[in-house]
C-alpha atoms as a PDB file:
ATOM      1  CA  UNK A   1     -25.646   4.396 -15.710  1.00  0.00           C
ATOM      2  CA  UNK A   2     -24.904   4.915 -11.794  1.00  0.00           C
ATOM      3  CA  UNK A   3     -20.863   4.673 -11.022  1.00  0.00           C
ATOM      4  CA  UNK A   4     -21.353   1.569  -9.304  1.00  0.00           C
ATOM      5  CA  UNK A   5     -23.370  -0.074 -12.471  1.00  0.00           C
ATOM      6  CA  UNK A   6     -19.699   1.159 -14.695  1.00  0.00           C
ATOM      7  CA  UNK A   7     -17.506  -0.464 -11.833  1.00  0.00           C
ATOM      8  CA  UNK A   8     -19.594  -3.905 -11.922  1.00  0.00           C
ATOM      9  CA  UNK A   9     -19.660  -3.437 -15.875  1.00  0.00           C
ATOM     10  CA  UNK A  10     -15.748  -2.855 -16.087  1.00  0.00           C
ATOM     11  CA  UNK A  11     -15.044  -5.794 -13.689  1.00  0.00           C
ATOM     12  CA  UNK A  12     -17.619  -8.381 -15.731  1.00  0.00           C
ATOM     13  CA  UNK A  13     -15.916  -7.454 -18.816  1.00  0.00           C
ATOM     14  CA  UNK A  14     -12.954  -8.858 -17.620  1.00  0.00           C
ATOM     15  CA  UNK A  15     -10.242  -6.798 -16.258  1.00  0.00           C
ATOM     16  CA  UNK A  16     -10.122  -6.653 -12.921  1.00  0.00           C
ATOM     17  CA  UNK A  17     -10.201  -2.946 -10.599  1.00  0.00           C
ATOM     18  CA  UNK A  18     -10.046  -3.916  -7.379  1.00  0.00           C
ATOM     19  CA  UNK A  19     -10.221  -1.814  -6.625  1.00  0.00           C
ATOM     20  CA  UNK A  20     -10.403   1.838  -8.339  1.00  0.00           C
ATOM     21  CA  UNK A  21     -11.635   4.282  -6.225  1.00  0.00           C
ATOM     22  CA  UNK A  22     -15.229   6.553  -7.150  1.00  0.00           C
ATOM     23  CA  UNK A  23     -14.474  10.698  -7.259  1.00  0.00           C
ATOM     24  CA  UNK A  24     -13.000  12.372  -4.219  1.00  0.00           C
ATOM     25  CA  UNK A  25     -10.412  11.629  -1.442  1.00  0.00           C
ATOM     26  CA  UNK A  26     -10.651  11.849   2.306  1.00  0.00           C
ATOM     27  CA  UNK A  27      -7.419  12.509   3.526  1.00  0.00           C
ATOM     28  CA  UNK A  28      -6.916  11.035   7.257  1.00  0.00           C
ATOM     29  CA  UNK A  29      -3.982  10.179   9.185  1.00  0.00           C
ATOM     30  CA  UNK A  30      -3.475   6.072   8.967  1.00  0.00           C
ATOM     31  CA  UNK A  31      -4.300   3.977  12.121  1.00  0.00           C
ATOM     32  CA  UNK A  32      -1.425   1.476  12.591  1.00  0.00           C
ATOM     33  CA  UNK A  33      -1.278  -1.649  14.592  1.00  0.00           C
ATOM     34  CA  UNK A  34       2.431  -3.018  15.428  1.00  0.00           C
ATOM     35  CA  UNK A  35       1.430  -6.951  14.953  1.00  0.00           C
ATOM     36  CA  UNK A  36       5.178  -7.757  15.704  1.00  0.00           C
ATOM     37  CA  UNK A  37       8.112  -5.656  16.657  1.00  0.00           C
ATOM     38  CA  UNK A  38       8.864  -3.043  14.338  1.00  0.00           C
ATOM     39  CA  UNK A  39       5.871  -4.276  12.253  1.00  0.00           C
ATOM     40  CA  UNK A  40       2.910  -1.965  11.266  1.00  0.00           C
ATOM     41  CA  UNK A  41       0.238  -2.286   9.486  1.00  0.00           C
ATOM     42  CA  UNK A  42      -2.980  -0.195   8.485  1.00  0.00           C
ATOM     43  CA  UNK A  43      -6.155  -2.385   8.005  1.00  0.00           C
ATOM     44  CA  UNK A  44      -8.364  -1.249   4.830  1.00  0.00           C
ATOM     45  CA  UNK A  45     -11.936  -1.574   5.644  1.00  0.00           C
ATOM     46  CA  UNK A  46     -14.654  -4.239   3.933  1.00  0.00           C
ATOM     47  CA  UNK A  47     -15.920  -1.597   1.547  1.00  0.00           C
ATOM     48  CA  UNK A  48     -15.978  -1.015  -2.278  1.00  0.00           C
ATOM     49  CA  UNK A  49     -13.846   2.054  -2.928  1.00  0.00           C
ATOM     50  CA  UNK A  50     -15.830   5.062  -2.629  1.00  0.00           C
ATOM     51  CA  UNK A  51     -15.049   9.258  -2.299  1.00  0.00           C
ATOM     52  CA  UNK A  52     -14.967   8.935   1.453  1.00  0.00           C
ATOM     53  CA  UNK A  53     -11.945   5.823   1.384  1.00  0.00           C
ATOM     54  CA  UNK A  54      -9.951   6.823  -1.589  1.00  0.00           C
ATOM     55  CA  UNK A  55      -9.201   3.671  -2.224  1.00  0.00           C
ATOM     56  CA  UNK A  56      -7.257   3.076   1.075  1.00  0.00           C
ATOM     57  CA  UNK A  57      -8.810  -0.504   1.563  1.00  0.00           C
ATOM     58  CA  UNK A  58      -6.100  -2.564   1.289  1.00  0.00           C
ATOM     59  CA  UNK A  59      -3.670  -3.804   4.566  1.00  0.00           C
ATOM     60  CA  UNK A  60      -0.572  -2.312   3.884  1.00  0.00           C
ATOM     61  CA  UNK A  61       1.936  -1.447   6.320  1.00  0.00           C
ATOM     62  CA  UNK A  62       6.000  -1.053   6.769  1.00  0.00           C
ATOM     63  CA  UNK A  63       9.063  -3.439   8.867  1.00  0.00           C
ATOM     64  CA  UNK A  64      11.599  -1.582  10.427  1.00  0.00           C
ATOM     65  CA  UNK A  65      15.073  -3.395  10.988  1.00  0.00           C
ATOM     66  CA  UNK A  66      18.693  -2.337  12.130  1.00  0.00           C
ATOM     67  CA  UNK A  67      19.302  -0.896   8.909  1.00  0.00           C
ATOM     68  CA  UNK A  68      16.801   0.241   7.116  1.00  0.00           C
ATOM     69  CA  UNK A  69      12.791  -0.115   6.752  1.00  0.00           C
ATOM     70  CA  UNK A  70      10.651  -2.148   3.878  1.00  0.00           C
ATOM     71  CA  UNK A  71       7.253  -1.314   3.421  1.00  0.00           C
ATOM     72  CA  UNK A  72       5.187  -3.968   2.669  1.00  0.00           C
ATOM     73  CA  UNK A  73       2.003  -2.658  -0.063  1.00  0.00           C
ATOM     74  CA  UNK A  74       1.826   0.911  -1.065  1.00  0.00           C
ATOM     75  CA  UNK A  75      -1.789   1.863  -1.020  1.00  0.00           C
ATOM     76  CA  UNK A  76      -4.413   2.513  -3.613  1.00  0.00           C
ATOM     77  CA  UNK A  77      -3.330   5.658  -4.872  1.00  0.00           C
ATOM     78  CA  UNK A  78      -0.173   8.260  -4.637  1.00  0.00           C
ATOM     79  CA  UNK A  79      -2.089  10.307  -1.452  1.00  0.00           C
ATOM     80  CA  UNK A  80      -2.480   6.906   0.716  1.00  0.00           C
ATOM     81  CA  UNK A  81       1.002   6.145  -0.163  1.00  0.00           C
ATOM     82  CA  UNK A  82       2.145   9.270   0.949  1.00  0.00           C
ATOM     83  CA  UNK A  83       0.501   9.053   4.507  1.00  0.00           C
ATOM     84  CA  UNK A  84       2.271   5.425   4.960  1.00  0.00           C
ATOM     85  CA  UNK A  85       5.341   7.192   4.426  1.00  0.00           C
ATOM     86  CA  UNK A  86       4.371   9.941   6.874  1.00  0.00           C
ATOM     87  CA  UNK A  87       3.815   7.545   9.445  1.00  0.00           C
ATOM     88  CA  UNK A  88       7.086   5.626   8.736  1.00  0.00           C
ATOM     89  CA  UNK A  89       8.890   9.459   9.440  1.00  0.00           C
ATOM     90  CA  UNK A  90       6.846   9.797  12.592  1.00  0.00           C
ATOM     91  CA  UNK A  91       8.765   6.363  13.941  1.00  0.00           C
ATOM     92  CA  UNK A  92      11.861   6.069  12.461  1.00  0.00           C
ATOM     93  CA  UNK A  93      14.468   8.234  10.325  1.00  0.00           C
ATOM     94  CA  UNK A  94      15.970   5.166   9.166  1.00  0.00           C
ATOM     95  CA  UNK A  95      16.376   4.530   5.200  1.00  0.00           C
ATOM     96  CA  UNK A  96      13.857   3.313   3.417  1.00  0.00           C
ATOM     97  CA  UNK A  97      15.551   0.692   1.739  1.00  0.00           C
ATOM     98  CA  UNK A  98      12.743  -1.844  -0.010  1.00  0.00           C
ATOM     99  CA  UNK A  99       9.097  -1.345  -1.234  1.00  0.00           C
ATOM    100  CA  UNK A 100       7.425  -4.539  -2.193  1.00  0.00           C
ATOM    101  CA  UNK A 101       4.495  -4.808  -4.486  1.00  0.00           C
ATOM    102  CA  UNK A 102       2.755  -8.391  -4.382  1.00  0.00           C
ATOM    103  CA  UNK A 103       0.988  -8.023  -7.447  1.00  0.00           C
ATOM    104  CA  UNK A 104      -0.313  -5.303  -9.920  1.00  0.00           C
ATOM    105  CA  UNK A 105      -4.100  -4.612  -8.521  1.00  0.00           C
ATOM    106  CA  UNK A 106      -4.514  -0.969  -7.801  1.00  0.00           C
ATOM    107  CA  UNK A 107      -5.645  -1.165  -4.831  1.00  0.00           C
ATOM    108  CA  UNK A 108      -1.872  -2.550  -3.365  1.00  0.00           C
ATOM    109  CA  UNK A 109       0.109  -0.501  -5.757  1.00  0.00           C
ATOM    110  CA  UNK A 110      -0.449   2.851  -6.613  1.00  0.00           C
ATOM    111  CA  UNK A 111       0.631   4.373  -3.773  1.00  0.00           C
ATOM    112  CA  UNK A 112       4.699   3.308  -4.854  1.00  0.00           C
ATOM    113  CA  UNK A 113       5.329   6.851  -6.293  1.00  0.00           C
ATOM    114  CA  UNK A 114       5.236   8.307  -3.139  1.00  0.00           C
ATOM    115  CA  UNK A 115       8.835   6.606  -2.206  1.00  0.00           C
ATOM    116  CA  UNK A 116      10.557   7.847  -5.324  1.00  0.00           C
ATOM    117  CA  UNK A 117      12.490  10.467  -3.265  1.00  0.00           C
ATOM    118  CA  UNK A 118      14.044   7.400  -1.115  1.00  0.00           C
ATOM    119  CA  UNK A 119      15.303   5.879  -4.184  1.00  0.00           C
ATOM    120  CA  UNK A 120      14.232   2.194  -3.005  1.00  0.00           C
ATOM    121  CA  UNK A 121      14.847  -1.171  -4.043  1.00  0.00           C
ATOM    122  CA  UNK A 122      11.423  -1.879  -5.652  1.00  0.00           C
ATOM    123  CA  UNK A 123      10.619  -5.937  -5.668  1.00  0.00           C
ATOM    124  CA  UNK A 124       8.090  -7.836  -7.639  1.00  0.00           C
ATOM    125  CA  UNK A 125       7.291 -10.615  -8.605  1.00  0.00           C
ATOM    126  CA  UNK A 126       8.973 -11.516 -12.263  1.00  0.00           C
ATOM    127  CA  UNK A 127       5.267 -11.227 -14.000  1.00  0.00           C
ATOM    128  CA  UNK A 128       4.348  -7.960 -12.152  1.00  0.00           C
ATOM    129  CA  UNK A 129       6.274  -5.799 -14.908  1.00  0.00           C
ATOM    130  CA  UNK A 130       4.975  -7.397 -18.076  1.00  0.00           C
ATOM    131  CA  UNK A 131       1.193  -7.093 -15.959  1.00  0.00           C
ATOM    132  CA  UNK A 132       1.936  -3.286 -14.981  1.00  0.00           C
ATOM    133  CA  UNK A 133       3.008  -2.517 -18.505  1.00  0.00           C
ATOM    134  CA  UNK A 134      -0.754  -4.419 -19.665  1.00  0.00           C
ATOM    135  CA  UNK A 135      -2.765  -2.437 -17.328  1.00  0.00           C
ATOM    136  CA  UNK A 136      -0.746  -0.029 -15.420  1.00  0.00           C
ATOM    137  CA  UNK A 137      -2.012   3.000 -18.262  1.00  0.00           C
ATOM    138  CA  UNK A 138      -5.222   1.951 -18.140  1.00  0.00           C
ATOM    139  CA  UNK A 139      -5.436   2.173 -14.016  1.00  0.00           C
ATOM    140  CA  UNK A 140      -3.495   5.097 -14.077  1.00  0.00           C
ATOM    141  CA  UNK A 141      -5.794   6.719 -16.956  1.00  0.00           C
ATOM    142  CA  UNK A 142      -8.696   5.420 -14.388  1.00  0.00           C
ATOM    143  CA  UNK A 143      -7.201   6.692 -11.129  1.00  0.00           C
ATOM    144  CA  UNK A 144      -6.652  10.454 -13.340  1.00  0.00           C
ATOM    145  CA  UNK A 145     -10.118  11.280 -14.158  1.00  0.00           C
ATOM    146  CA  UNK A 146     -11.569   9.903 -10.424  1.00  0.00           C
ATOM    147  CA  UNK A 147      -8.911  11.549  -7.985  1.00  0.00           C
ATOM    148  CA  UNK A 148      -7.755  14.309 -10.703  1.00  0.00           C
ATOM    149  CA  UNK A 149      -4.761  15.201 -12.684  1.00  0.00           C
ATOM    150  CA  UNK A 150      -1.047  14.080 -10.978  1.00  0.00           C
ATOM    151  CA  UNK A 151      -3.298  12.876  -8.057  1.00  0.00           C
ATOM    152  CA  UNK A 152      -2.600   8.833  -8.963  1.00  0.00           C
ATOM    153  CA  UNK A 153       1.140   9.232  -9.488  1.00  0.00           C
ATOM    154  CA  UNK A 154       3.386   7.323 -12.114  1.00  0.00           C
ATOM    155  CA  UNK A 155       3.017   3.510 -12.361  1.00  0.00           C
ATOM    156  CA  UNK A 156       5.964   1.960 -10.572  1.00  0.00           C
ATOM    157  CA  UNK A 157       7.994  -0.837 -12.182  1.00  0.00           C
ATOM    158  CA  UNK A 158      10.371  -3.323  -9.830  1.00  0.00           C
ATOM    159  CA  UNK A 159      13.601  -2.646 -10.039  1.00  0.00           C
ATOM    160  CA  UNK A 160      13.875  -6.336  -8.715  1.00  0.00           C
ATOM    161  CA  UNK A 161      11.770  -9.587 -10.000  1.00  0.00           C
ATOM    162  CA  UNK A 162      11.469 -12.446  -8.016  1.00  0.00           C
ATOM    163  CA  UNK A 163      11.114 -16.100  -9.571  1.00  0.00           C
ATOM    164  CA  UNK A 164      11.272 -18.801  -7.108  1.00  0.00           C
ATOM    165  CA  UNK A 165      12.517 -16.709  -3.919  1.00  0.00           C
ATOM    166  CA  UNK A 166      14.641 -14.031  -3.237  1.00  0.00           C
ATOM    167  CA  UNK A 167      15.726 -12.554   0.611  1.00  0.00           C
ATOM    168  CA  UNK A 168      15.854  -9.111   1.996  1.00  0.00           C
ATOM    169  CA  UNK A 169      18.569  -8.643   5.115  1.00  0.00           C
ATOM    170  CA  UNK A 170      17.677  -5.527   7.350  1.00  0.00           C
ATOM    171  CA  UNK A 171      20.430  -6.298   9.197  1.00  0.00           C
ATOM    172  CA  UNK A 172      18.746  -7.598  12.558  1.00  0.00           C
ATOM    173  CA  UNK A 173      16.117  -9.378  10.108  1.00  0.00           C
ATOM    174  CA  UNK A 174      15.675 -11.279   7.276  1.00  0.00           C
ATOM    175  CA  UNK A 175      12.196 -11.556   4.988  1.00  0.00           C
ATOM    176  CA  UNK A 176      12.192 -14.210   2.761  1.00  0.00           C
ATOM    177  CA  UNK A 177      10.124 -13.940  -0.968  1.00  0.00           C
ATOM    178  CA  UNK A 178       7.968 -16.494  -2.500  1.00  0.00           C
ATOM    179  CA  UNK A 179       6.843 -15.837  -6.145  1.00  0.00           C
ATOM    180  CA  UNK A 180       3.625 -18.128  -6.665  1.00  0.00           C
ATOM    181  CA  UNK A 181       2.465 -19.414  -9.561  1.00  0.00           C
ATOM    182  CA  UNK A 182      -0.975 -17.791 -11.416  1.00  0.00           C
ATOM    183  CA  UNK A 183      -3.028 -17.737  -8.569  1.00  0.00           C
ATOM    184  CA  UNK A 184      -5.349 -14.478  -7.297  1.00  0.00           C
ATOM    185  CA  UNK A 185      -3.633 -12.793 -10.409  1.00  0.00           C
ATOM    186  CA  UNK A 186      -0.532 -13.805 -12.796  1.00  0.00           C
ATOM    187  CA  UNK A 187       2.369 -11.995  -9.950  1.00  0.00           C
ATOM    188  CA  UNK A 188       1.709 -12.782  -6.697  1.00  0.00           C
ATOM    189  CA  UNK A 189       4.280 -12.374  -3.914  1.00  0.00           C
ATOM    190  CA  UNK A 190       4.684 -13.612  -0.593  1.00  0.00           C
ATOM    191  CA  UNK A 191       6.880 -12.679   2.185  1.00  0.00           C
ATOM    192  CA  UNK A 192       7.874 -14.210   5.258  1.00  0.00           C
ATOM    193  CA  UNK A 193       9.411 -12.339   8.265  1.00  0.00           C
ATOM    194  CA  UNK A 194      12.373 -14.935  10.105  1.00  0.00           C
ATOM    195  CA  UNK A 195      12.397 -12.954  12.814  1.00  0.00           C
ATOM    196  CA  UNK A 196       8.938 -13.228  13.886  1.00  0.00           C
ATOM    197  CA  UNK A 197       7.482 -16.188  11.849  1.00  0.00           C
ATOM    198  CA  UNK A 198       5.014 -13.415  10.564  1.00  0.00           C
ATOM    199  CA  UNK A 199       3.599 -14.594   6.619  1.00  0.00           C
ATOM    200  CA  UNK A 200       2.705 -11.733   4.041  1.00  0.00           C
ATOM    201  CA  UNK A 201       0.407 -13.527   1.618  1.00  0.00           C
ATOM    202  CA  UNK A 202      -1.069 -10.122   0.642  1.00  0.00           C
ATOM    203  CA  UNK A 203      -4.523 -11.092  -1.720  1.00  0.00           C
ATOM    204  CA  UNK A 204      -3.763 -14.894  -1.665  1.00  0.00           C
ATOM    205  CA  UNK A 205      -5.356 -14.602   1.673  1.00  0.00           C
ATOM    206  CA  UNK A 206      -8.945 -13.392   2.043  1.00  0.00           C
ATOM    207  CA  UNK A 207     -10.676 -12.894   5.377  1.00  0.00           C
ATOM    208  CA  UNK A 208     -13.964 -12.074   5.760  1.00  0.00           C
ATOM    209  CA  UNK A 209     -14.267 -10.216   2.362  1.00  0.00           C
ATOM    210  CA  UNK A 210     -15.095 -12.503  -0.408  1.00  0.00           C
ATOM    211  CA  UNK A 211     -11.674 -13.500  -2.449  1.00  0.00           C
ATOM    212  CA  UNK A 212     -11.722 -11.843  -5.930  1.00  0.00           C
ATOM    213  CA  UNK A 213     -10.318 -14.361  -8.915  1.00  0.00           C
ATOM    214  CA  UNK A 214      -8.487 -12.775 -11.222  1.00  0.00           C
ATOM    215  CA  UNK A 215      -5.912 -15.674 -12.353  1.00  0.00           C
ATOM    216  CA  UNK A 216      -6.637 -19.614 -11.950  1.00  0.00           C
ATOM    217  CA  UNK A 217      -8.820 -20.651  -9.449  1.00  0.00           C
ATOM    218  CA  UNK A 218      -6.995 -24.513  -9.933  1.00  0.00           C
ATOM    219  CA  UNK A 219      -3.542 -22.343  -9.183  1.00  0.00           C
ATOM    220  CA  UNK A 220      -4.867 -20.824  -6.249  1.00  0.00           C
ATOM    221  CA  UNK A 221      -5.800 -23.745  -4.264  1.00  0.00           C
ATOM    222  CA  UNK A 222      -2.128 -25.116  -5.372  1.00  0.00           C
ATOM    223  CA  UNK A 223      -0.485 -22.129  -3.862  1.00  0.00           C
ATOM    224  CA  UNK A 224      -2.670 -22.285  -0.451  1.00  0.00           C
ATOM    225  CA  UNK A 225      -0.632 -25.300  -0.198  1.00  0.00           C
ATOM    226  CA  UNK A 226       2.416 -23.657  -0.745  1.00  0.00           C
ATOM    227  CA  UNK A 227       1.261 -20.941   1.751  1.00  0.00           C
ATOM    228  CA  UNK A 228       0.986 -23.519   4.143  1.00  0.00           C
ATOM    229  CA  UNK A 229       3.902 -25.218   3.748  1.00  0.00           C
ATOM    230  CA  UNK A 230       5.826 -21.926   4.588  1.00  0.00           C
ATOM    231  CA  UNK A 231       5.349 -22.987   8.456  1.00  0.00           C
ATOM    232  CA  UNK A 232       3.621 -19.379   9.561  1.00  0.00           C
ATOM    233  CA  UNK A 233       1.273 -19.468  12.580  1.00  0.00           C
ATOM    234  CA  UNK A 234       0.110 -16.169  12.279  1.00  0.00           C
ATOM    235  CA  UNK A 235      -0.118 -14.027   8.847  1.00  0.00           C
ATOM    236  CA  UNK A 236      -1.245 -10.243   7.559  1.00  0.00           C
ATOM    237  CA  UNK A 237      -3.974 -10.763   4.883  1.00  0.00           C
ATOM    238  CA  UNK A 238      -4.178  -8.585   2.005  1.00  0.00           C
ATOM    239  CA  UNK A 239      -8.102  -8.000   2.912  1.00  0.00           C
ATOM    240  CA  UNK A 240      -8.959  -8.233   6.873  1.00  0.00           C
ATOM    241  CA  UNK A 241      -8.140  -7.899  10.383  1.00  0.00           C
ATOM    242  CA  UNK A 242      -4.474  -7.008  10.634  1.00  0.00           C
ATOM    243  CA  UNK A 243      -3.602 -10.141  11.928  1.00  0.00           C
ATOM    244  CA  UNK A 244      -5.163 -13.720  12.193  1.00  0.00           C
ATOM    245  CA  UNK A 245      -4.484 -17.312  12.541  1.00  0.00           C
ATOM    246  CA  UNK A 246      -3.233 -19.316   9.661  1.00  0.00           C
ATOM    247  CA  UNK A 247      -5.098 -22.312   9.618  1.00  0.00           C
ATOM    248  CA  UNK A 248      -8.896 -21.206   9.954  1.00  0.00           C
ATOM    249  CA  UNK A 249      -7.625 -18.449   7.185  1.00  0.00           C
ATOM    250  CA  UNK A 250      -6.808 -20.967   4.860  1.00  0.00           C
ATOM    251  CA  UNK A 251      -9.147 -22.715   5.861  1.00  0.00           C
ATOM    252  CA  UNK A 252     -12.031 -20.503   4.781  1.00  0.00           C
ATOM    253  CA  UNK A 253     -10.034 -19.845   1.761  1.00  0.00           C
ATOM    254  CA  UNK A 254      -9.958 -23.283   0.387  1.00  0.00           C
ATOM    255  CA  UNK A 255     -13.745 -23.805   1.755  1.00  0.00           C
ATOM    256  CA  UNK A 256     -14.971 -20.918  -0.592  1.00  0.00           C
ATOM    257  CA  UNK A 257     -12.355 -21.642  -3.595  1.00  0.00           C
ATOM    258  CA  UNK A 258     -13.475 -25.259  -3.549  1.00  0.00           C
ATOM    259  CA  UNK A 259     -16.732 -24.535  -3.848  1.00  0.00           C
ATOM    260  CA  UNK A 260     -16.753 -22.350  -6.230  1.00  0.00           C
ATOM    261  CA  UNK A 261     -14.642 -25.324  -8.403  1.00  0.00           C
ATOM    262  CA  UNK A 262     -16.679 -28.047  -7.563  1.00  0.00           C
ATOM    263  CA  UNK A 263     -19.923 -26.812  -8.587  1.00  0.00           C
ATOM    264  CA  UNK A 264     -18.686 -24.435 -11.182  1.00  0.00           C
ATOM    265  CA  UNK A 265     -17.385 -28.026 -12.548  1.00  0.00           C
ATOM    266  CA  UNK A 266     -20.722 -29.486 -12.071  1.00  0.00           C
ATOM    267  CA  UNK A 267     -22.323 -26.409 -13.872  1.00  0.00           C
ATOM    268  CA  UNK A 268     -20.690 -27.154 -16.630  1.00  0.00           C
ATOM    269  CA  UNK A 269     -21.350 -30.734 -17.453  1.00  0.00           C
ATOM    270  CA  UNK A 270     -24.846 -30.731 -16.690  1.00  0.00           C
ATOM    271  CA  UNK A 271     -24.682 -28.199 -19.637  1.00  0.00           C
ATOM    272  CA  UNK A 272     -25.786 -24.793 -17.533  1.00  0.00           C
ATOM    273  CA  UNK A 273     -24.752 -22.046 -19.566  1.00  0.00           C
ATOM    274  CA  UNK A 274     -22.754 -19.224 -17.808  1.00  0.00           C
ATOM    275  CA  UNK A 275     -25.448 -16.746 -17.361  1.00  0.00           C
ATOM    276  CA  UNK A 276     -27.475 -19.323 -15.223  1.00  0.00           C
ATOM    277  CA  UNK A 277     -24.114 -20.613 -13.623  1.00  0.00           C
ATOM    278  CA  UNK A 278     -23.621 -17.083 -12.028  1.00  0.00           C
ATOM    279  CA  UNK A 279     -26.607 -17.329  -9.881  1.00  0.00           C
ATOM    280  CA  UNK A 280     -26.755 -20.834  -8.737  1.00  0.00           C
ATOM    281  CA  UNK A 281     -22.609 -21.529  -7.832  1.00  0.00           C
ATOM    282  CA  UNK A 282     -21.673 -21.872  -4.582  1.00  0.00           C
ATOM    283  CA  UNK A 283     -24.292 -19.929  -3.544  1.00  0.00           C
ATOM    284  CA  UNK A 284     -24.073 -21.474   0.177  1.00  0.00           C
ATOM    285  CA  UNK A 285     -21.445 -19.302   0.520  1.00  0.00           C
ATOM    286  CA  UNK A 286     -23.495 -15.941   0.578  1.00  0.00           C
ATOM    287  CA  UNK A 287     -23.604 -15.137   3.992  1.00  0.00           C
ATOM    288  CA  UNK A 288     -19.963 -16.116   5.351  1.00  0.00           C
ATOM    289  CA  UNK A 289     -18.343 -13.187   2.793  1.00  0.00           C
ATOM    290  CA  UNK A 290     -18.777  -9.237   2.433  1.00  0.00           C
ATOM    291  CA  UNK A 291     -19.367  -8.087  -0.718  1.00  0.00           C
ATOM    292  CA  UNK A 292     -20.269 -10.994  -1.915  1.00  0.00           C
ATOM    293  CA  UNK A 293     -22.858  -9.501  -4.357  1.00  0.00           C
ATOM    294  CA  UNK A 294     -20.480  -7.552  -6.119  1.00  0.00           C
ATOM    295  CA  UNK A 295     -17.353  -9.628  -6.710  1.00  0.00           C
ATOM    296  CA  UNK A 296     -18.845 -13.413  -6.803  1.00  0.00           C
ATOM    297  CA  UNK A 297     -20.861 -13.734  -9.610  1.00  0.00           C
ATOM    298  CA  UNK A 298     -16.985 -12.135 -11.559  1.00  0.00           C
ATOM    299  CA  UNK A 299     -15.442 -15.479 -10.073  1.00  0.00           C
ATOM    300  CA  UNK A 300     -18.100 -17.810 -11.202  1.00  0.00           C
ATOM    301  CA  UNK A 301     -17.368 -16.245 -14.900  1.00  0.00           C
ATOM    302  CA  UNK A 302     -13.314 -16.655 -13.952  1.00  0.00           C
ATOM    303  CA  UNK A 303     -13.844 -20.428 -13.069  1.00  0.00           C
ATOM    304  CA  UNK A 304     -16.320 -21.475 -15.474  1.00  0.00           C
ATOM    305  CA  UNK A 305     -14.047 -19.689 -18.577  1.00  0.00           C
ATOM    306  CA  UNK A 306     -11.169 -21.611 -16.940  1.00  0.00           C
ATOM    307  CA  UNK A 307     -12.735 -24.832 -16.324  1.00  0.00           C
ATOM    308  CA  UNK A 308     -14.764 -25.686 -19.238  1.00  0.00           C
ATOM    309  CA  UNK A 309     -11.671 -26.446 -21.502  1.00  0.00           C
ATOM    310  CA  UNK A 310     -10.393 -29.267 -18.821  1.00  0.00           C
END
């Protein structure tokens, strides 16, 4: 079986990897954008993990403030969170005060053990621990025989959980936390800069590459709501360009989301078994998402499992 069949295997069977790298790591210096002052962030590419990305797809990045820096996603493995905090030393010798995780895929997380040293307040949201301690040995075990032995790092718990909100001062800056209900997974987090009206939504916002379902696909469309009733004009998506515009974000979102409900819904009382239902739902929406082949026909299984007992 070719690593990609065990990937697609692993994800159908129900526990999600997005995303676990394939062997090998290509160690690069991160290419930062500042999308607001004192604001950086590295945009992950539209790919699969493979040798050649080590799992760096994800948009992570770091917010430096009067007193002290928060970094915002850790990377996909303990090497890509070590070159985030590289580039936070190139800019700043300022404490690194606050590492937030928005939820417990790999992908966003596993880079945390690179900021032991700093000692830093680690935030979550108040289901990410009881998810970590589910999975967290199992991606670690994962991430151990791909990138090799101490190479993925220790799983990193929050030292803080956030239900309902919680706010971060940097002094010259506050960032304010919204934990969601189940959603893209069962922890995700928010954040919200004040100072520049900048929204974190991390993987509750999708662009361009096809969302990946992992928790309730009714929750979801509640919390795009809740996204948008946060105010933000502009936002830093867990999976795209560094930063786009709110609405036609959401907008896509809740285009592709809905689709996948209503006909997944339709599916299932015209009596389509799941097998068929993979191949026929919301098919329309092929050509607007990358990687589309690899992660849709996982959501159609999410939705119809989750659906069929309404």
């Amino acid at each position: 079986m070719s690593a990609r069949a065990s990937r697609r295997e692993a994800l159908f069977g129900g526990l999600c990897l997005c995303c676990l790298p394939a062997r090998g790591f290509a160690a690069e210096p991160l290419r930062l954008k500042e999308v607001g002052p004192g604001i950086f962030v590295r945009r992950g590419p539209h790919e699969e993990a493979t040798p050649e990305n080590g799992d760096a797809i994800a948009n992570i990045g770091f917010v430096i403030g009067r007193d002290g820096v928060l970094v915002t996603e850790t990377g996909g493995s303990l090497a890509d969170g070590q070159r985030l905090r590289a580039e936070i030393r190139k800019r700043t010798d300022k404490p690194i005060r606050h590492v937030v995780l928005s939820h417990v895929h790999p992908d966003h997380c596993f880079g945390a053990a690179a900021f032991a040293e700093d000692a830093p307040n680690v935030i979550g949201h108040h289901a990410l621990r009881p998810a970590l301690e589910s999975r967290g040995a199992y991606y670690r075990k994962r991430l151990e025989e791909i990138l090799g032995p101490g190479r993925a790092g220790e799983v990193v718990y929050p030292t803080q959980s956030v239900t309902g909100g919680a706010e971060i001062d940097l002094g010259d800056r506050r960032l304010r936390l919204t934990a969601h209900g189940t959603a893209h997974t069962s922890c995700d987090l928010s954040m919200l800069d004040t100072e520049s009206g900048l929204l974190f939504p991390a993987d509750l916002l999708f662009v361009n590459r096809v969302p990946s379902l992992d928790g309730s696909l009714i929750g979801w469309l509640k919390e795009i709501e809740a996204l948008k009733g946060l105010g933000a004009g502009r936002a830093v998506p867990g999976h795209g360009p560094a930063i786009v515009d709110v609405a036609p974000a959401l907008a896509d979102l809740t285009r592709y989301l809905s689709a996948l409900r209503d006909e997944t819904r339709k599916a299932i009382a015209a009596d389509i078994p799941i097998e068929a239902a993979v191949g026929t739902v919301a098919q329309s929406e092929r050509e607007r998402w990358v990687l589309f082949e690899t992660y849709h026909g996982r959501n159609v299984t999410q939705a119809y499992k989750e659906l069929e007992w309404e």
